[in-house]
PDB file of N, CA and C in Angstrom:
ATOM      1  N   UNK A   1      62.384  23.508  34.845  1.00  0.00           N
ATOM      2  CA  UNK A   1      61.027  22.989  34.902  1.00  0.00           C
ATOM      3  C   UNK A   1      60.916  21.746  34.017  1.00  0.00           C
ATOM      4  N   UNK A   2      59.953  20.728  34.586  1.00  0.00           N
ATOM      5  CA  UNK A   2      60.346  19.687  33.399  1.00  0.00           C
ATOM      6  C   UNK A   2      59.096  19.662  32.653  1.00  0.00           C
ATOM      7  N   UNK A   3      59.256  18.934  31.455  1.00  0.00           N
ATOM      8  CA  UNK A   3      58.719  18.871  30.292  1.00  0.00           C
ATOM      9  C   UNK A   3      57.918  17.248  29.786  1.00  0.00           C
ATOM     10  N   UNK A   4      56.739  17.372  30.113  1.00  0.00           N
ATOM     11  CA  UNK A   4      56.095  15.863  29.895  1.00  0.00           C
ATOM     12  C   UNK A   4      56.843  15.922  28.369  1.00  0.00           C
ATOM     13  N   UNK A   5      56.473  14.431  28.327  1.00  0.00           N
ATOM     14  CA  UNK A   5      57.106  14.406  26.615  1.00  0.00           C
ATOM     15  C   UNK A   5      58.955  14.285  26.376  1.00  0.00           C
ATOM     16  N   UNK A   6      59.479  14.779  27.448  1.00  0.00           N
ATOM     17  CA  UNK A   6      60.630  15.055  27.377  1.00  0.00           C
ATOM     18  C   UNK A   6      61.367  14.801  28.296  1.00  0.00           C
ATOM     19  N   UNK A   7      60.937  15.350  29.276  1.00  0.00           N
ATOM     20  CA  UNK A   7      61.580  14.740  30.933  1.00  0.00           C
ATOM     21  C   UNK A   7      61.150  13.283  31.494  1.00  0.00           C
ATOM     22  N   UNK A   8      60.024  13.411  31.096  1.00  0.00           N
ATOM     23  CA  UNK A   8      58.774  12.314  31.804  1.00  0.00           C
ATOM     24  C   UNK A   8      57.625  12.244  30.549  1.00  0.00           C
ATOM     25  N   UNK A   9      57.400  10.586  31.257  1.00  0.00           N
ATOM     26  CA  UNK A   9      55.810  10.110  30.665  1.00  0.00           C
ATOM     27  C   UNK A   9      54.969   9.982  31.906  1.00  0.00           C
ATOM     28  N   UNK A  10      53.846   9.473  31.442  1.00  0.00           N
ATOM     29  CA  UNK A  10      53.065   9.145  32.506  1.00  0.00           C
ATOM     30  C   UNK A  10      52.628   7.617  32.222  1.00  0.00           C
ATOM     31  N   UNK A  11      52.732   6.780  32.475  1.00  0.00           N
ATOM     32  CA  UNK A  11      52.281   5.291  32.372  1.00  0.00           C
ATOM     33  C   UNK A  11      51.340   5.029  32.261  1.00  0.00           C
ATOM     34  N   UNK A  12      51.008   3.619  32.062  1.00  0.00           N
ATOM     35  CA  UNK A  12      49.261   3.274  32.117  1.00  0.00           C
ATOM     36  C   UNK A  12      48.976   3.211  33.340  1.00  0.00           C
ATOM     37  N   UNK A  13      49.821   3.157  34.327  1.00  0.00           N
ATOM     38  CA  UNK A  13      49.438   2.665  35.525  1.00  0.00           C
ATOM     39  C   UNK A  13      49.176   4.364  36.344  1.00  0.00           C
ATOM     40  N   UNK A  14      49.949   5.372  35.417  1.00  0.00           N
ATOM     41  CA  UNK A  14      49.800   6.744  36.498  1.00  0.00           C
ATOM     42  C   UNK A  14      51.021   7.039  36.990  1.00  0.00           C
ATOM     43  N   UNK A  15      51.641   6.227  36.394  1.00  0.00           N
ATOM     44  CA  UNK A  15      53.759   6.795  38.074  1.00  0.00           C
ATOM     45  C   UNK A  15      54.087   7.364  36.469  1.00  0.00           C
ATOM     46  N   UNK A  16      54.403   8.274  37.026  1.00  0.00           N
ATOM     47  CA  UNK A  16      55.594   9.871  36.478  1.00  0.00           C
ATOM     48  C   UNK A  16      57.140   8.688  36.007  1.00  0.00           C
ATOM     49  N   UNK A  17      57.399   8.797  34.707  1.00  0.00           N
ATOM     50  CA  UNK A  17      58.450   7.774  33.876  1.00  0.00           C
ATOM     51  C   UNK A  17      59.573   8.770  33.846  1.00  0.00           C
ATOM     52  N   UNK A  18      60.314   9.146  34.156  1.00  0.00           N
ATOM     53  CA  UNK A  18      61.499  10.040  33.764  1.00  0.00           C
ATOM     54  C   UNK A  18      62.058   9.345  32.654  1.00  0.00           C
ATOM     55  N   UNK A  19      62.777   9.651  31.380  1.00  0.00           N
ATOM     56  CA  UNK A  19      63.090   9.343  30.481  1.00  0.00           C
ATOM     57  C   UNK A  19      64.780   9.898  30.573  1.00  0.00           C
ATOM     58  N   UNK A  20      65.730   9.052  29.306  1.00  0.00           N
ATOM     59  CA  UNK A  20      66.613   9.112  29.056  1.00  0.00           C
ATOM     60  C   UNK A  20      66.894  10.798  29.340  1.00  0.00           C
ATOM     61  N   UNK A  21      66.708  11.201  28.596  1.00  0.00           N
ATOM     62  CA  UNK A  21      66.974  12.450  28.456  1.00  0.00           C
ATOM     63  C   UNK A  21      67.149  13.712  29.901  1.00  0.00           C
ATOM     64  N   UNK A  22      65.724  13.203  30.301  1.00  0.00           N
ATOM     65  CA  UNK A  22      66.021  13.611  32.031  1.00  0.00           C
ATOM     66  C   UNK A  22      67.235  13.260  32.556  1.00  0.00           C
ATOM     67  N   UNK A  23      67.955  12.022  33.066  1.00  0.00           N
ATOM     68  CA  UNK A  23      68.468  11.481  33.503  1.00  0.00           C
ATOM     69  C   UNK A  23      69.991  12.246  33.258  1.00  0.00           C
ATOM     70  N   UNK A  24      70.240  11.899  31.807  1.00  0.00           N
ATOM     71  CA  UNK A  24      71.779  12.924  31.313  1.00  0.00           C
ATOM     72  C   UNK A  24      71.733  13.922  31.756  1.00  0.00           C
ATOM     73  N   UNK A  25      70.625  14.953  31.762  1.00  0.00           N
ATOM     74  CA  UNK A  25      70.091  16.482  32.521  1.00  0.00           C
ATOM     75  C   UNK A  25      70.794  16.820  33.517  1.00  0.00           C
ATOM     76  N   UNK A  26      70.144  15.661  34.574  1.00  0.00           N
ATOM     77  CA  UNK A  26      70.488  15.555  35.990  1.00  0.00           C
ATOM     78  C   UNK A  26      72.100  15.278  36.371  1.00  0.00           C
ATOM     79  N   UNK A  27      72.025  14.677  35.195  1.00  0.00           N
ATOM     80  CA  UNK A  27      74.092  14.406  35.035  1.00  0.00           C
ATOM     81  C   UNK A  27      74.424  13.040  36.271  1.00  0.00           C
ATOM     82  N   UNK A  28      73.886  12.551  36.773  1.00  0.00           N
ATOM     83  CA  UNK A  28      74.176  11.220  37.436  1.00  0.00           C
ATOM     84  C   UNK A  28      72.865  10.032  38.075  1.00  0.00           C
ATOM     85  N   UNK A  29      73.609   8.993  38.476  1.00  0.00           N
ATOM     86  CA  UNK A  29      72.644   7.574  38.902  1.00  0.00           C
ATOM     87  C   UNK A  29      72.315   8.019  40.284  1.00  0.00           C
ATOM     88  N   UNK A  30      71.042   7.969  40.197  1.00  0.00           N
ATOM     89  CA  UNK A  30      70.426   7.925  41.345  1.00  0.00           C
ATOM     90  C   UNK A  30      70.242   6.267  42.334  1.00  0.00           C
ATOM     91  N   UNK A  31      70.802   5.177  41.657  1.00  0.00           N
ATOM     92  CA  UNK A  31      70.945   3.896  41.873  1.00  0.00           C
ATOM     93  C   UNK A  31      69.417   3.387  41.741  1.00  0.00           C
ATOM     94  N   UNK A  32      68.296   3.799  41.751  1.00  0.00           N
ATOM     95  CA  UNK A  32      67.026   3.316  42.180  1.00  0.00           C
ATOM     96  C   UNK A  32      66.509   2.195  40.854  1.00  0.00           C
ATOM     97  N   UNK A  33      67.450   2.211  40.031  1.00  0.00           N
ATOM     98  CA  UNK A  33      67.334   1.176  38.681  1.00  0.00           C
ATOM     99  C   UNK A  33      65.799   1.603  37.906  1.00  0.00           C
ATOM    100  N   UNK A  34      65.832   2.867  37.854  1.00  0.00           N
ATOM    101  CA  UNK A  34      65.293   3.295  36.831  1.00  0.00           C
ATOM    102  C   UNK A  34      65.301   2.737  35.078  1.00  0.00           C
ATOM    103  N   UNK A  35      64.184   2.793  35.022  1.00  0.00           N
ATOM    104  CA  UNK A  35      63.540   1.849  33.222  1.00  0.00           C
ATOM    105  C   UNK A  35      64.597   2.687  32.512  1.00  0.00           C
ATOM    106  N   UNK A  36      64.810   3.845  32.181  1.00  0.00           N
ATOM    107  CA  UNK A  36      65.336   4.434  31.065  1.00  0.00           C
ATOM    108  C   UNK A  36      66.875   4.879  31.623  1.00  0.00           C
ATOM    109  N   UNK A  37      67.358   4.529  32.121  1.00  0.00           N
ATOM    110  CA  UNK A  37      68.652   4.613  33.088  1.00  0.00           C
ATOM    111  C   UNK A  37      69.974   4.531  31.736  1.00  0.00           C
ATOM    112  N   UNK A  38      70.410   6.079  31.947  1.00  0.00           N
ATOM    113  CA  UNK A  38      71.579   5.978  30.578  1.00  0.00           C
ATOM    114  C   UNK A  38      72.894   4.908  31.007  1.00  0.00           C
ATOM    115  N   UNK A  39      72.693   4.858  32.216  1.00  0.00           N
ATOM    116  CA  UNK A  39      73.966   4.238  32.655  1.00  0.00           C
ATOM    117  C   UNK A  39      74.118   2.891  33.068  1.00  0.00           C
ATOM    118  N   UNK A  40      72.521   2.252  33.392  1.00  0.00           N
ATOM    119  CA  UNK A  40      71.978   0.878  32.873  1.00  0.00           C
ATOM    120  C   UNK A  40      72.416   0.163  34.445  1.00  0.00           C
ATOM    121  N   UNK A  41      72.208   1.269  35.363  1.00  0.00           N
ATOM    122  CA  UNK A  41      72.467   0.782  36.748  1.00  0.00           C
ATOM    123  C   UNK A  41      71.576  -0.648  37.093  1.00  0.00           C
ATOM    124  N   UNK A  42      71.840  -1.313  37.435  1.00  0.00           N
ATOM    125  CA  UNK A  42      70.996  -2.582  37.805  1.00  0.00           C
ATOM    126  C   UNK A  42      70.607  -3.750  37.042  1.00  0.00           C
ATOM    127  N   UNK A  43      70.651  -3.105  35.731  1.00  0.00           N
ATOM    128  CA  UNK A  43      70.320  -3.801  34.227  1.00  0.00           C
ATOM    129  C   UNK A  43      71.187  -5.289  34.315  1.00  0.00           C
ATOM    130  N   UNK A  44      71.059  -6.493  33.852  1.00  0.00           N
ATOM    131  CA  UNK A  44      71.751  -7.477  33.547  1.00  0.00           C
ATOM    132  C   UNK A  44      72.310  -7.578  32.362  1.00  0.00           C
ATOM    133  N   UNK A  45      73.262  -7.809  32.049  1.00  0.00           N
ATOM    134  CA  UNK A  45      73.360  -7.933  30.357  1.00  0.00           C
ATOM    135  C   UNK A  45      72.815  -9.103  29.778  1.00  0.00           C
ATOM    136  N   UNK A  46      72.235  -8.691  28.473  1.00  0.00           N
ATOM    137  CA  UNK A  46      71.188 -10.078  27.779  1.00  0.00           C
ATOM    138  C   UNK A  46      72.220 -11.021  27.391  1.00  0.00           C
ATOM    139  N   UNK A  47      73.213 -10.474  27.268  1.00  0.00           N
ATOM    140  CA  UNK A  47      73.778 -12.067  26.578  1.00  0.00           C
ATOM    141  C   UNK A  47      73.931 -12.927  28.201  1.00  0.00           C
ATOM    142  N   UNK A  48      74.485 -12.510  28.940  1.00  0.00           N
ATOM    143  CA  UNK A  48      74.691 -13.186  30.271  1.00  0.00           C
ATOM    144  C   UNK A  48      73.485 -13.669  30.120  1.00  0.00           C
ATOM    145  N   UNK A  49      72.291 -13.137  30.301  1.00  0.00           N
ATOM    146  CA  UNK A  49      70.787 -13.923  30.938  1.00  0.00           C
ATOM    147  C   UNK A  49      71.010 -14.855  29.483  1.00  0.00           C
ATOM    148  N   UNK A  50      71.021 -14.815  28.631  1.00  0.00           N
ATOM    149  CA  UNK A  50      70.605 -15.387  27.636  1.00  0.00           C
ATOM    150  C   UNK A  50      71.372 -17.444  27.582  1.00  0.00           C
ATOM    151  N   UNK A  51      72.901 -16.725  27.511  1.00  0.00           N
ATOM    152  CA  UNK A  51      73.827 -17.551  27.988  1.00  0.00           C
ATOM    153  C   UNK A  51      73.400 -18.771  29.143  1.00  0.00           C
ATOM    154  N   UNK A  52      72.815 -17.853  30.194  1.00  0.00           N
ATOM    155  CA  UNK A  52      72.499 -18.867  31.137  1.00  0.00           C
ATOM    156  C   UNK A  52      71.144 -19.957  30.858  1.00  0.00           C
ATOM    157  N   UNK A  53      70.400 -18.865  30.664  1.00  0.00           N
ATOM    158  CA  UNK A  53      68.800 -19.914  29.760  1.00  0.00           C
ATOM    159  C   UNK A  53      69.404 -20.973  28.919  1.00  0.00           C
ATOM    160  N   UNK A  54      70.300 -20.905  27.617  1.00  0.00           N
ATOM    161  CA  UNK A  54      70.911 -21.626  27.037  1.00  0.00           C
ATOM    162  C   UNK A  54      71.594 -22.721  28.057  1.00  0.00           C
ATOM    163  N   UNK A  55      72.458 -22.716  29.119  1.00  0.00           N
ATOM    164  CA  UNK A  55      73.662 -23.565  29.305  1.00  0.00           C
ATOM    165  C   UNK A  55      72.323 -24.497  30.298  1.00  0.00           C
ATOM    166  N   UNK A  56      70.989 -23.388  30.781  1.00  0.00           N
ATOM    167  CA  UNK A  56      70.462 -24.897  31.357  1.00  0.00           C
ATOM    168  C   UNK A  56      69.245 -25.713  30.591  1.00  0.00           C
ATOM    169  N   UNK A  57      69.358 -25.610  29.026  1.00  0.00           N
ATOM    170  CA  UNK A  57      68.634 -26.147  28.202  1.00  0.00           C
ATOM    171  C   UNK A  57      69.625 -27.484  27.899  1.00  0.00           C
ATOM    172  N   UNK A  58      70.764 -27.511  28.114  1.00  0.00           N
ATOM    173  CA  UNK A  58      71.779 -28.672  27.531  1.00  0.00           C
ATOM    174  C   UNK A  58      71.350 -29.857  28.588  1.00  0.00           C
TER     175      UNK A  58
END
């Protein structure tokens, strides 16, 4: 059974947040690039984005 607070938040907007903790639970990526995603499916890495903002400031 899940556990607000623990499994899930609820947003300002109202959509059900599954959190870190859920996610390890479940034991794998659902690919849908979930906010709290242990495995950071979809995520960009900041230095890459960062890198690039930088190389087109020169």
């Amino acid at each position: 059974m899940l556990q607000e607070g623990i499994d899930y938040y609820i947003n300002e907007d109202g959509n059900f947040v599954f959190t870190k903790e859920y996610h390890l639970k479940r034991g794998y990526c659902c690919k849908n690039k979930c906010l709290h995603c242990p495995w950071n499916y979809g995520k960009t890495d900041i230095t890459d984005a960062q890198n690039e903002i930088n190389k087109n400031e020169l």
